[in-house]
C-alpha atoms as a PDB file:
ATOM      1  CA  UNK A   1       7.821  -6.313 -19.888  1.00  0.00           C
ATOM      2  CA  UNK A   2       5.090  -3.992 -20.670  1.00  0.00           C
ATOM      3  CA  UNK A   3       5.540  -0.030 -22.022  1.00  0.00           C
ATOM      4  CA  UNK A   4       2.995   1.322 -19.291  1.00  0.00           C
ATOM      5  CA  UNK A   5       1.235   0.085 -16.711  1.00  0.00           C
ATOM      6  CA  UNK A   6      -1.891   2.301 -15.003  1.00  0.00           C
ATOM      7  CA  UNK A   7       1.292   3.517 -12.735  1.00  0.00           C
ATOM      8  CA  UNK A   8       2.993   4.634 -15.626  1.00  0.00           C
ATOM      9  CA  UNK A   9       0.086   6.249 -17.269  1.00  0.00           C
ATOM     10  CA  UNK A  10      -0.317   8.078 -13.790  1.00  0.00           C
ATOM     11  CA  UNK A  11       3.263   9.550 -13.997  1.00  0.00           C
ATOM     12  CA  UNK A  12       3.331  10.785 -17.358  1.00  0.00           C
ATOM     13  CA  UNK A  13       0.592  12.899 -15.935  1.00  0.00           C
ATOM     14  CA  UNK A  14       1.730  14.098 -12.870  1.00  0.00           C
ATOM     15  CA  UNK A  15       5.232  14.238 -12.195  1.00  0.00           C
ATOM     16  CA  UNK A  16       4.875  13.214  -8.454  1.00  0.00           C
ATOM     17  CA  UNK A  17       2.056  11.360  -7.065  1.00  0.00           C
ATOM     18  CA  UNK A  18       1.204  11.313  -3.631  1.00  0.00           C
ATOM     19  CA  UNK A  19      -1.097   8.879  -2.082  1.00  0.00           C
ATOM     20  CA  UNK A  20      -2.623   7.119   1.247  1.00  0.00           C
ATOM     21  CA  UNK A  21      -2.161   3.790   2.178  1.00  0.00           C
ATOM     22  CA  UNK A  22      -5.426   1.822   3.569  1.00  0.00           C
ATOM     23  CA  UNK A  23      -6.058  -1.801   5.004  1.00  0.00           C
ATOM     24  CA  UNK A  24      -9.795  -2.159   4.108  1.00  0.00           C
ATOM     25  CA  UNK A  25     -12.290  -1.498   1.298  1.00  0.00           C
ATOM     26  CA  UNK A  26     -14.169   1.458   3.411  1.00  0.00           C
ATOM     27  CA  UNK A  27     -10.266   3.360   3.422  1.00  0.00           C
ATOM     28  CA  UNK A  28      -9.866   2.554  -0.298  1.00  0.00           C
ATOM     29  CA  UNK A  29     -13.508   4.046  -0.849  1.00  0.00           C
ATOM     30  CA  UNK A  30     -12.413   7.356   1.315  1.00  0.00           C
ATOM     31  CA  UNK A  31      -9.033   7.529  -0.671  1.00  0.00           C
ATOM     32  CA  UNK A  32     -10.982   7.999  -4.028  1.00  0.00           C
ATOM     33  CA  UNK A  33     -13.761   9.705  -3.041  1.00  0.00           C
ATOM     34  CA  UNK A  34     -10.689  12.496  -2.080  1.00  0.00           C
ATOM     35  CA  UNK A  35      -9.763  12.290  -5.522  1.00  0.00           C
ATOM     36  CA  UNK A  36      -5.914  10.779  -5.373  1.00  0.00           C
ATOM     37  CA  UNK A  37      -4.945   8.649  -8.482  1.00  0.00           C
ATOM     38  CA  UNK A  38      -4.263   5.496  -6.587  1.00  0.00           C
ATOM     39  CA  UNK A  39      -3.975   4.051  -3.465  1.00  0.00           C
ATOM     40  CA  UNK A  40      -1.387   1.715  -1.273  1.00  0.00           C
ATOM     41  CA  UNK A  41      -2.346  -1.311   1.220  1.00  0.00           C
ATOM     42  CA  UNK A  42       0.086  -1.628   3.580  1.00  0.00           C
ATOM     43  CA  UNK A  43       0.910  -4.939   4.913  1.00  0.00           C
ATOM     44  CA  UNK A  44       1.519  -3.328   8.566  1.00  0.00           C
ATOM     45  CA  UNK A  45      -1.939  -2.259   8.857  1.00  0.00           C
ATOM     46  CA  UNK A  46      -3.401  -5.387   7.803  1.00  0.00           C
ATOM     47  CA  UNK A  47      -1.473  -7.127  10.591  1.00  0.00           C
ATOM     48  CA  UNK A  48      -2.847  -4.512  13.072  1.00  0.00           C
ATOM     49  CA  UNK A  49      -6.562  -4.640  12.201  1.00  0.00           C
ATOM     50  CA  UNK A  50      -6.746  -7.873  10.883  1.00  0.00           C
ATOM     51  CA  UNK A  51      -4.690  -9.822  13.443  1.00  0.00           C
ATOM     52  CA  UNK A  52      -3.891  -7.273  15.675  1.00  0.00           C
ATOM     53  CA  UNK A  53      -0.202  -7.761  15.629  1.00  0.00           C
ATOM     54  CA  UNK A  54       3.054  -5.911  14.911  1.00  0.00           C
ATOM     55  CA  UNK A  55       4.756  -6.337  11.338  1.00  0.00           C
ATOM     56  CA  UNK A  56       6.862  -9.129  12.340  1.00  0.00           C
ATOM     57  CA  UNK A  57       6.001 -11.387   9.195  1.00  0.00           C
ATOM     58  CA  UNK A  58       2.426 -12.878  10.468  1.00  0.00           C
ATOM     59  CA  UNK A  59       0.776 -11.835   7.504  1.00  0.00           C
ATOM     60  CA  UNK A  60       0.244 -14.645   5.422  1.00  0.00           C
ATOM     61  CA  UNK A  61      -0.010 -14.358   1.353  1.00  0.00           C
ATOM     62  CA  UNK A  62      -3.609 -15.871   1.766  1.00  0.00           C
ATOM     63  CA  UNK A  63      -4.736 -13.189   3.928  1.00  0.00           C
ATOM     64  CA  UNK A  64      -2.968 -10.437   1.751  1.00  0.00           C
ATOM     65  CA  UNK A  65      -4.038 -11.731  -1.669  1.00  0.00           C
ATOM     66  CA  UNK A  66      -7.636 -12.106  -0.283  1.00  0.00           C
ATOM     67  CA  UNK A  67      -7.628  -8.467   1.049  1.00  0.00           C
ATOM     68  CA  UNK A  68      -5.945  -7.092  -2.220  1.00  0.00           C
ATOM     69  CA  UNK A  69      -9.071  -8.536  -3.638  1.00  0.00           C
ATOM     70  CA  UNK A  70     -11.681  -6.708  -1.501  1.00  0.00           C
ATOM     71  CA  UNK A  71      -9.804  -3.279  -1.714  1.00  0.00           C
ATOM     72  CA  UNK A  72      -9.265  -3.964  -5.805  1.00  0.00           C
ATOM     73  CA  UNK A  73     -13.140  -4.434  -6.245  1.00  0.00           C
ATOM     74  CA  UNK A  74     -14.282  -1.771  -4.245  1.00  0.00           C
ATOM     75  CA  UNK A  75     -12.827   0.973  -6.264  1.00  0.00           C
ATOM     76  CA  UNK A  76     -11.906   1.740  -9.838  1.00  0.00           C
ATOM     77  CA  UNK A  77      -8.553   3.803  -8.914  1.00  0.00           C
ATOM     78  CA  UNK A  78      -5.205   1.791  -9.072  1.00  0.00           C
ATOM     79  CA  UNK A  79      -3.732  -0.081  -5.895  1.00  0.00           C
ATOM     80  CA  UNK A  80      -0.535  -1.697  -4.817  1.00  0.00           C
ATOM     81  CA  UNK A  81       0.161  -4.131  -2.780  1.00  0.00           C
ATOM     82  CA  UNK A  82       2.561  -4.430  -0.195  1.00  0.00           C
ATOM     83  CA  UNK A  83       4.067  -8.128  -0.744  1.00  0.00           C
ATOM     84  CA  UNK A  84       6.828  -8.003   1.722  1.00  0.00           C
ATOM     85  CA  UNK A  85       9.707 -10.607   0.406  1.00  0.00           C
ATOM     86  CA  UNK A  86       7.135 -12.073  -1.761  1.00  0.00           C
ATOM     87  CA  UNK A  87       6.799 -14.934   0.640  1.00  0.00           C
ATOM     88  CA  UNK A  88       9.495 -16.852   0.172  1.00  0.00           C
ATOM     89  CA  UNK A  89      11.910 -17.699  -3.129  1.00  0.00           C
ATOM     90  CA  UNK A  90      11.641 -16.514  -6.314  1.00  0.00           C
ATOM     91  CA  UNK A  91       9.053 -19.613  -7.298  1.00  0.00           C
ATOM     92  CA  UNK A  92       6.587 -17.869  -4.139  1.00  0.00           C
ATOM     93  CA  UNK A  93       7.208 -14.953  -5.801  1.00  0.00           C
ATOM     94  CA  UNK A  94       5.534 -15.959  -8.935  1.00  0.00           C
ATOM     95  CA  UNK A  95       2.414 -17.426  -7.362  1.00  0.00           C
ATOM     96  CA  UNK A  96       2.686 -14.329  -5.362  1.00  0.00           C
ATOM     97  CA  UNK A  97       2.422 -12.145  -8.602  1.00  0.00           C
ATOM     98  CA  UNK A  98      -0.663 -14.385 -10.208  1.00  0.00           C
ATOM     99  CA  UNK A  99      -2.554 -14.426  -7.490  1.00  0.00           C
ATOM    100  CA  UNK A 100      -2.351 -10.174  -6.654  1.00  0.00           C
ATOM    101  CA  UNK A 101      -3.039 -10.038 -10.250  1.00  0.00           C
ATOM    102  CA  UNK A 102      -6.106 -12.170 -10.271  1.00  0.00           C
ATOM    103  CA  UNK A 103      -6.986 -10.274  -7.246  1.00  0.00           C
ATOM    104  CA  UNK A 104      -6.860  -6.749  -9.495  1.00  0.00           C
ATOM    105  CA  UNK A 105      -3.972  -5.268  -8.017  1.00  0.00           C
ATOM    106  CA  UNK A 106      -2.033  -2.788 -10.115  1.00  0.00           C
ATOM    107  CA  UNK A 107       1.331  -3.384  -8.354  1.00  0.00           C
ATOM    108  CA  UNK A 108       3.478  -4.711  -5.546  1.00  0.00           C
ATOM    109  CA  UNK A 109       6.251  -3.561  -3.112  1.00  0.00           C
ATOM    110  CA  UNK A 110       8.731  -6.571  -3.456  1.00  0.00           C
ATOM    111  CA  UNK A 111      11.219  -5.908  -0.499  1.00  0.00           C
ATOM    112  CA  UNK A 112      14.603  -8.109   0.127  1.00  0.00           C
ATOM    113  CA  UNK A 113      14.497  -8.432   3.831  1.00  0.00           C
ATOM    114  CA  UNK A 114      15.216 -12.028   5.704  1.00  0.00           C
ATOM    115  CA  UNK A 115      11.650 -13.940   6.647  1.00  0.00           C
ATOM    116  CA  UNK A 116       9.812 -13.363   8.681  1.00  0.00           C
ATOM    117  CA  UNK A 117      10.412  -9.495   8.159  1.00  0.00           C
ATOM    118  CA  UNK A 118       9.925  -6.478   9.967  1.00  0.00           C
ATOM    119  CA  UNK A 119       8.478  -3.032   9.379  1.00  0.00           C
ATOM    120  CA  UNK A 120      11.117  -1.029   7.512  1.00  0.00           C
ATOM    121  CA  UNK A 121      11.578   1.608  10.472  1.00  0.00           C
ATOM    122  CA  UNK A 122      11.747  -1.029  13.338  1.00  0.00           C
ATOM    123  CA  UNK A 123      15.082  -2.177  14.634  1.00  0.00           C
ATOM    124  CA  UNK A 124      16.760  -5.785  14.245  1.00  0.00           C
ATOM    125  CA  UNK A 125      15.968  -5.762  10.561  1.00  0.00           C
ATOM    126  CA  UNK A 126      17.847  -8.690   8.320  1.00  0.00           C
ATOM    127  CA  UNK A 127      18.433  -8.660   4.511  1.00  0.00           C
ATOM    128  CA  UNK A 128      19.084 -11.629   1.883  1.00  0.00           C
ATOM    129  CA  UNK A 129      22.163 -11.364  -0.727  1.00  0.00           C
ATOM    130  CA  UNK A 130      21.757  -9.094  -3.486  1.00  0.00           C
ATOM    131  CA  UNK A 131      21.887 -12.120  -6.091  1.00  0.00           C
ATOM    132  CA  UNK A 132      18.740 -13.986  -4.485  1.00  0.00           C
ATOM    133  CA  UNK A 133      16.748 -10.827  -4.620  1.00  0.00           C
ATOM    134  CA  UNK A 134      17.741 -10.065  -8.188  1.00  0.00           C
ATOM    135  CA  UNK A 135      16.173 -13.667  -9.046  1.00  0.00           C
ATOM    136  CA  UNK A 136      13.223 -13.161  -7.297  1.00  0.00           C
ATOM    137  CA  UNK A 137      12.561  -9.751  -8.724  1.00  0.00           C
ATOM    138  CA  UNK A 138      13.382 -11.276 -12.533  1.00  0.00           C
ATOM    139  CA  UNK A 139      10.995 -13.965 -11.290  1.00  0.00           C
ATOM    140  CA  UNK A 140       8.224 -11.419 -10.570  1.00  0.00           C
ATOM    141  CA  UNK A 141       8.897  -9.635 -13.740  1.00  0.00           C
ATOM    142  CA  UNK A 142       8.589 -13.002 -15.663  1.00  0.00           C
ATOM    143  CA  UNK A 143       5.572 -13.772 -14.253  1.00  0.00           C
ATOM    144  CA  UNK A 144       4.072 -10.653 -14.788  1.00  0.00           C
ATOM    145  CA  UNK A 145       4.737 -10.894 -18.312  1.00  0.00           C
ATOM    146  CA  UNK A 146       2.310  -8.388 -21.069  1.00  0.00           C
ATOM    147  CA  UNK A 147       0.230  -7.751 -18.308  1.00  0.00           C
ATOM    148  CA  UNK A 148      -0.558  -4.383 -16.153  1.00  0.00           C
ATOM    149  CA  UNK A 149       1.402  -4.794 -13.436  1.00  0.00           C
ATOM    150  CA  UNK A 150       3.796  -2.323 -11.852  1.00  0.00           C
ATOM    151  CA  UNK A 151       6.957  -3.494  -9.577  1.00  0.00           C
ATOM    152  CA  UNK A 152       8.682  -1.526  -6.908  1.00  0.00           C
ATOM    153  CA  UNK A 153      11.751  -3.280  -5.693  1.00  0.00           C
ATOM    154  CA  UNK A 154      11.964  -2.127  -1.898  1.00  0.00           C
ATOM    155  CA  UNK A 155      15.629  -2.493   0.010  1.00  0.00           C
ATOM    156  CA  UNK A 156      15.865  -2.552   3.477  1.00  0.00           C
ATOM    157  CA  UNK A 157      19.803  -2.137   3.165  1.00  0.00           C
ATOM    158  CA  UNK A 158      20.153   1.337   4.572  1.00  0.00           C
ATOM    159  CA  UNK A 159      19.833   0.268   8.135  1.00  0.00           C
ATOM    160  CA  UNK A 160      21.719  -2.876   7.686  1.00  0.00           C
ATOM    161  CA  UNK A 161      24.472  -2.139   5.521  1.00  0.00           C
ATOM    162  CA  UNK A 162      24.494   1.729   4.747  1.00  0.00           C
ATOM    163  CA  UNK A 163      23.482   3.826   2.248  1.00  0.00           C
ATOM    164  CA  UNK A 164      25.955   3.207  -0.575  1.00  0.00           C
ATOM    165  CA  UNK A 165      24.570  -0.695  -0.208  1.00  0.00           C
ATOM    166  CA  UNK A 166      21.363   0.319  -0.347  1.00  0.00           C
ATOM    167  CA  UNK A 167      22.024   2.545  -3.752  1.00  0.00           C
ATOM    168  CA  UNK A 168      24.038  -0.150  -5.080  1.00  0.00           C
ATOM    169  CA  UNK A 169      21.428  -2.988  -5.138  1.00  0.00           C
ATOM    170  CA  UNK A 170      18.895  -0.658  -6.184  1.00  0.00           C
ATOM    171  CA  UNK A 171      21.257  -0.297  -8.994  1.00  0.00           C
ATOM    172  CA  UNK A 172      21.246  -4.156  -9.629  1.00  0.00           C
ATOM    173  CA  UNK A 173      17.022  -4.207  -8.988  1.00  0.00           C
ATOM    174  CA  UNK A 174      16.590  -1.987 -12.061  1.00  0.00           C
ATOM    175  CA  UNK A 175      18.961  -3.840 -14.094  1.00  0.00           C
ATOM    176  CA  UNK A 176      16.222  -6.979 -13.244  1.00  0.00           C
ATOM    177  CA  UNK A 177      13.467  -5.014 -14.149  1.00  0.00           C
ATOM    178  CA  UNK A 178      11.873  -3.275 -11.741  1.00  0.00           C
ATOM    179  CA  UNK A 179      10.158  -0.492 -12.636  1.00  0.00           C
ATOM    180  CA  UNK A 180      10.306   1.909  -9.642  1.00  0.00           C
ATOM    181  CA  UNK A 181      12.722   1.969  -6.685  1.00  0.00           C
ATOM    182  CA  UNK A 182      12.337   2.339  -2.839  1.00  0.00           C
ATOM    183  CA  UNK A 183      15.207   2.612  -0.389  1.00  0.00           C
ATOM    184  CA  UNK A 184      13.275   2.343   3.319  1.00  0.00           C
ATOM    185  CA  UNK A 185      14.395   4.359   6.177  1.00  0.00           C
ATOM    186  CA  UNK A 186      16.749   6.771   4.907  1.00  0.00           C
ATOM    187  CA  UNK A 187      17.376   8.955   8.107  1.00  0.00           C
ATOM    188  CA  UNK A 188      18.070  13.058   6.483  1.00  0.00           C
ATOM    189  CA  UNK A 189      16.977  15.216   3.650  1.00  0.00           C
ATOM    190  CA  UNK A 190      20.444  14.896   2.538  1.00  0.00           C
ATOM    191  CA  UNK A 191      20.124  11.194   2.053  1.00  0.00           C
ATOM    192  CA  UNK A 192      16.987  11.549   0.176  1.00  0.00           C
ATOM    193  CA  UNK A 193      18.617  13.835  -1.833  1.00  0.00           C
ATOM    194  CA  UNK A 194      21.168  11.348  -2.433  1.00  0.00           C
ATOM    195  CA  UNK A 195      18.778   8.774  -3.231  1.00  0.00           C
ATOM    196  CA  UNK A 196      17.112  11.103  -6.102  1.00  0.00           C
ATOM    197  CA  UNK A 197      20.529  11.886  -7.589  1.00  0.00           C
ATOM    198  CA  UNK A 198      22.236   8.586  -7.559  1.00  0.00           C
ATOM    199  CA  UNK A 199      19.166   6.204  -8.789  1.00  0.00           C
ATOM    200  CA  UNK A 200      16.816   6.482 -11.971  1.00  0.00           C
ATOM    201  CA  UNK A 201      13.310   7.222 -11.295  1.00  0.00           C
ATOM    202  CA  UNK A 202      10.516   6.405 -10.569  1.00  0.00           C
ATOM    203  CA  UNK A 203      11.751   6.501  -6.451  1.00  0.00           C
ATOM    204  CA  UNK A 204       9.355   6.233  -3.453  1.00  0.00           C
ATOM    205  CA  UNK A 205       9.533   8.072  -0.725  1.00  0.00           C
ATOM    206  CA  UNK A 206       7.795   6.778   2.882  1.00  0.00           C
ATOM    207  CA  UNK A 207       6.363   9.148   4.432  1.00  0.00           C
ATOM    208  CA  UNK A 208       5.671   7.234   7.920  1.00  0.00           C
ATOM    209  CA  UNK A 209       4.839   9.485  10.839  1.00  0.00           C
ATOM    210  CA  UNK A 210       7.156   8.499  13.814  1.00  0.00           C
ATOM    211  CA  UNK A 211       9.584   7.105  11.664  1.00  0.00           C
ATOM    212  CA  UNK A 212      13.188   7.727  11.114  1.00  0.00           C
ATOM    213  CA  UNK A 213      12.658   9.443   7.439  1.00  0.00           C
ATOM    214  CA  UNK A 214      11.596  13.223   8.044  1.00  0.00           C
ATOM    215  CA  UNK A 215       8.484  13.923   6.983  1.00  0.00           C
ATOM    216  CA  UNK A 216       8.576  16.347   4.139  1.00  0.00           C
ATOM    217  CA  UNK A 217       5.929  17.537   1.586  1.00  0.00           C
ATOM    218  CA  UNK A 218       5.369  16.222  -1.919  1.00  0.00           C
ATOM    219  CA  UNK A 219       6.856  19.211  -3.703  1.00  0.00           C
ATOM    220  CA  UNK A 220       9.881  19.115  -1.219  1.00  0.00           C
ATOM    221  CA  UNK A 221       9.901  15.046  -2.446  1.00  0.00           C
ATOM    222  CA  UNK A 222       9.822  15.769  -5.707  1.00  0.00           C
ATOM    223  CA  UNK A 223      12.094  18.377  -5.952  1.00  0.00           C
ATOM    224  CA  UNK A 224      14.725  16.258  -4.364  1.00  0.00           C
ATOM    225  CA  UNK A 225      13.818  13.749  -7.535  1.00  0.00           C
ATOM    226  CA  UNK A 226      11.251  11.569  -5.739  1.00  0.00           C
ATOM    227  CA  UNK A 227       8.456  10.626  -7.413  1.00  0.00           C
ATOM    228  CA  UNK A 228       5.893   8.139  -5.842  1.00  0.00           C
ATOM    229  CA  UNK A 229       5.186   9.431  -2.247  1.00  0.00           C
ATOM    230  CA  UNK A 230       3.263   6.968  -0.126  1.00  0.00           C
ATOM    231  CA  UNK A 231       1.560   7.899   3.444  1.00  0.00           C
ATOM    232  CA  UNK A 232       1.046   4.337   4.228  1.00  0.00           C
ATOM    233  CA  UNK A 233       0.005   4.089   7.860  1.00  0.00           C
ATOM    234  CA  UNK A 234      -1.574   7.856   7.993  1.00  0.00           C
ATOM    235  CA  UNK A 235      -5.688   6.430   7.912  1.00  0.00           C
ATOM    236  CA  UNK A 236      -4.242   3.902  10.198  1.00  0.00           C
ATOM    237  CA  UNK A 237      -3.296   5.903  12.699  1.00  0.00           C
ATOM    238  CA  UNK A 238      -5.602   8.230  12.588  1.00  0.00           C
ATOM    239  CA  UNK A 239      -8.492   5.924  13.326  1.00  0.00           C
ATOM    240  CA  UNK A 240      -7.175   3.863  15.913  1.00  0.00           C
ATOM    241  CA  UNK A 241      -7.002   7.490  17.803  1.00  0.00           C
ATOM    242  CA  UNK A 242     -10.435   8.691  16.803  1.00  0.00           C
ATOM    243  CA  UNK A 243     -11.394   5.222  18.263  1.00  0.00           C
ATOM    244  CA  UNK A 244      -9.313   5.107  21.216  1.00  0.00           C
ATOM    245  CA  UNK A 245     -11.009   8.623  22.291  1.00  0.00           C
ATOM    246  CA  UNK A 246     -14.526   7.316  21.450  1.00  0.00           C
ATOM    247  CA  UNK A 247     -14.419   4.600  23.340  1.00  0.00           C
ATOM    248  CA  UNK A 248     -12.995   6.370  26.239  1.00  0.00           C
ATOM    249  CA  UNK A 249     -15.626   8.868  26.034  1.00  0.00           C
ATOM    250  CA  UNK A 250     -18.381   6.262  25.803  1.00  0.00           C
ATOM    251  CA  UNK A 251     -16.589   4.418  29.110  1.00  0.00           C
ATOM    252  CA  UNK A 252     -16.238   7.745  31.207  1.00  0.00           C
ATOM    253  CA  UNK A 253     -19.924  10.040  29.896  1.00  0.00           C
ATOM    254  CA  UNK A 254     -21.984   6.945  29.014  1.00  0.00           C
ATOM    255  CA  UNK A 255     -23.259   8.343  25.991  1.00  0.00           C
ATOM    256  CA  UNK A 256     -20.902  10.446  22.754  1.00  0.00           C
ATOM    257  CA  UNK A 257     -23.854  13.171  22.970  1.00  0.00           C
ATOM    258  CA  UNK A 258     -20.943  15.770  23.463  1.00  0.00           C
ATOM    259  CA  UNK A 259     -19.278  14.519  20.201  1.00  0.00           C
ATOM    260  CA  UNK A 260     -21.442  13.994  17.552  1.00  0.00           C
ATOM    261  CA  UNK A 261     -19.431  16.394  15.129  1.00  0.00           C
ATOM    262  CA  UNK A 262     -16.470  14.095  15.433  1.00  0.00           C
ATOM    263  CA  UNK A 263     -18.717  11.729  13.368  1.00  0.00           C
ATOM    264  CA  UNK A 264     -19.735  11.086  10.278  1.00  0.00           C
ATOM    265  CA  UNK A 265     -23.338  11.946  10.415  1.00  0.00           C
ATOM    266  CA  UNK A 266     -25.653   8.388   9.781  1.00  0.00           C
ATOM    267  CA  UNK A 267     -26.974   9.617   6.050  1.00  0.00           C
ATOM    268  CA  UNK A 268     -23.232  10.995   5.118  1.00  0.00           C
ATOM    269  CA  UNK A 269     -21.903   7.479   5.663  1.00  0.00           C
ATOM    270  CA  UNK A 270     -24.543   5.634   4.226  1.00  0.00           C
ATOM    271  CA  UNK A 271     -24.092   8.260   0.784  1.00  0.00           C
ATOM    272  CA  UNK A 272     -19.949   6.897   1.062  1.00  0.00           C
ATOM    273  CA  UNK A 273     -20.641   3.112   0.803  1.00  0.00           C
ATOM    274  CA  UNK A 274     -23.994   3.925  -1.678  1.00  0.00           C
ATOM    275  CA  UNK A 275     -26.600   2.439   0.144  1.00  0.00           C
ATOM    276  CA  UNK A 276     -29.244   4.228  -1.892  1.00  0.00           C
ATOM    277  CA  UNK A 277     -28.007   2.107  -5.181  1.00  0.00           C
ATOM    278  CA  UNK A 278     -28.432  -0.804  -3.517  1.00  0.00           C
ATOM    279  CA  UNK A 279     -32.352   0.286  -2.215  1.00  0.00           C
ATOM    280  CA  UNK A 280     -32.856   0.478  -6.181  1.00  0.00           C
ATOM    281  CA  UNK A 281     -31.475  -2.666  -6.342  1.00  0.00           C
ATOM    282  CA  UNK A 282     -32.829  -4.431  -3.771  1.00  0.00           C
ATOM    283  CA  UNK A 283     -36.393  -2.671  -5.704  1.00  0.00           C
ATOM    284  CA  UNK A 284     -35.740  -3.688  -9.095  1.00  0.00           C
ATOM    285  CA  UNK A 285     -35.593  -7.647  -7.795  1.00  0.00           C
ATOM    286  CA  UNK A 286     -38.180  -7.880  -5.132  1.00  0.00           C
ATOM    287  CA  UNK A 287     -40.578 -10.424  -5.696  1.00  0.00           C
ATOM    288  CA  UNK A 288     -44.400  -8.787  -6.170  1.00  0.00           C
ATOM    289  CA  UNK A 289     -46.580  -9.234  -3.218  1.00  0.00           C
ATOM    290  CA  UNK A 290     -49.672 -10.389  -5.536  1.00  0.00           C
ATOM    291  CA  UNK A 291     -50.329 -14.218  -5.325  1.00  0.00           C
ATOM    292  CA  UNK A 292     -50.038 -16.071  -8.994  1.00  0.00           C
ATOM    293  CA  UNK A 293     -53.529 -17.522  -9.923  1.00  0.00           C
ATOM    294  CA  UNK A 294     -53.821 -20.820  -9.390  1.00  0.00           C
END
């Protein structure tokens, strides 16, 4: 297992991090340009924008693995990858692991919920014995071997078995090697609290708006022993609405003349995905328009 990872680096840094979670290359781009450490793609938004379902386990690998690799490329800041169960046993695990790698991902949320899952704050949610999981998170820590590559073991046990269950496989998760911990969904401050006394950090904390965990700041998260804070469907959210309104201005006025400051101006966007690089580019390879001598 390796010392530090980019994740690890982060934390000796900071002693919380807080961060957004995106589900394209134009959010990741946003999320730096803000100037957070690192940023989260969350398998829920992907399934919205991309499919334009719920989380219910649509999401294929292929389709996460090959947006892992757009968001990786586009920035230089660390990102993680939600992986859900991995997609399947512990031997999908290890492809799973390769292939985010190859991708440039610099982690992976590795949750132990029955397939097809379910967003961690939705009802009917199923989880698989503590033993499997343990193999499949020794499998991911196998395959990950020297390289940079940091794994949060997620349990989904607080709304299926408690919160003692949930604490006690976490337990058994970090004893496989995981290097950070996540408990979805607990439903207080006190159980948070419970969560940063009982387990060994690094913890995440889920900061989902609408969901069943309170929404708290990152000092209050860290001074309840919580370390990596994730906002992962926060951009998500926030543009569907900005979209919903625009488009119902644009039905009803017929023009968004009234609303031009809830846009980024043309110029302003153009600066955010560096269109004026690729004019010099475009420059410096143009073929002359003199005609070679014959």
């Amino acid at each position: 297992m390796p010392t530090s990872t980019r994740i690890h680096g982060l934390l000796e840094k900071e002693r919380a991090l807080i961060f957004p979670g995106v589900y394209d290359a134009l959010g990741a781009k946003l999320v730096e340009r803000a100037g957070f450490p690192l940023t989260f793609i969350s398998g829920y938004s992907v399934a919205a924008t991309q499919l334009g379902l719920p989380d219910f386990g649509y999401l294929t690998q292929t389709e996460m693995v090959a947006t892992a690799k757009r968001v990786c490329g586009a920035v230089t800041i660390p990102v993680i990858i939600d992986a859900d169960t991995g997609y399947g046993n512990a031997l999908n695990v290890i492809r799973t692991v390769n292939e985010l790698i190859e991708a440039g991902a610099a982690g992976m949320f590795l949750e132990d919920q029955v397939w097809p899952k379910r967003c961690g704050h939705m009802k009917g949610k199923r989880v698989i014995p503590v033993e499997e999981q343990v193999q499949k998170i020794r499998a991911a820590v196998d395959a990950r071997k020297e390289r940079d590559f940091f794994i949060v073991a997620r349990t989904d046990a607080r709304q299926v078995n408690g919160l003692e269950d949930a604490i006690r496989r976490c337990r058994r998760y970090k004893e496989a090697g995981a290097d950070a911990l996540f408990v979805e969904a607990p439903r207080s401050t006190e159980e948070l609290a419970t969560i940063g006394k009982e387990l060994p950090p690094p913890l995440v904390a889920n900061m989902l708006e609408g969901g069943v965990t309170p929404l708290l700041t990152k000092h209050e998260l860290e001074t309840l022993g919580l370390q990596l804070i994730v906002c992962p469907l926060t951009a998500l959210y926030a543009s569907a609405k900005a979209m919903q309104e625009m488009f119902g201005l644009i039905k009803s006025a017929g023009t968004t003349r009234s609303a031009l400051e809830h846009l980024l101006p043309f110029q302003q966007f153009h600066d955010i995905i560096g269109l004026d690089a690729y004019y010099d580019l475009d420059a410096r390879y143009r073929p002359s328009d003199r005609l070679e001598d014959d």
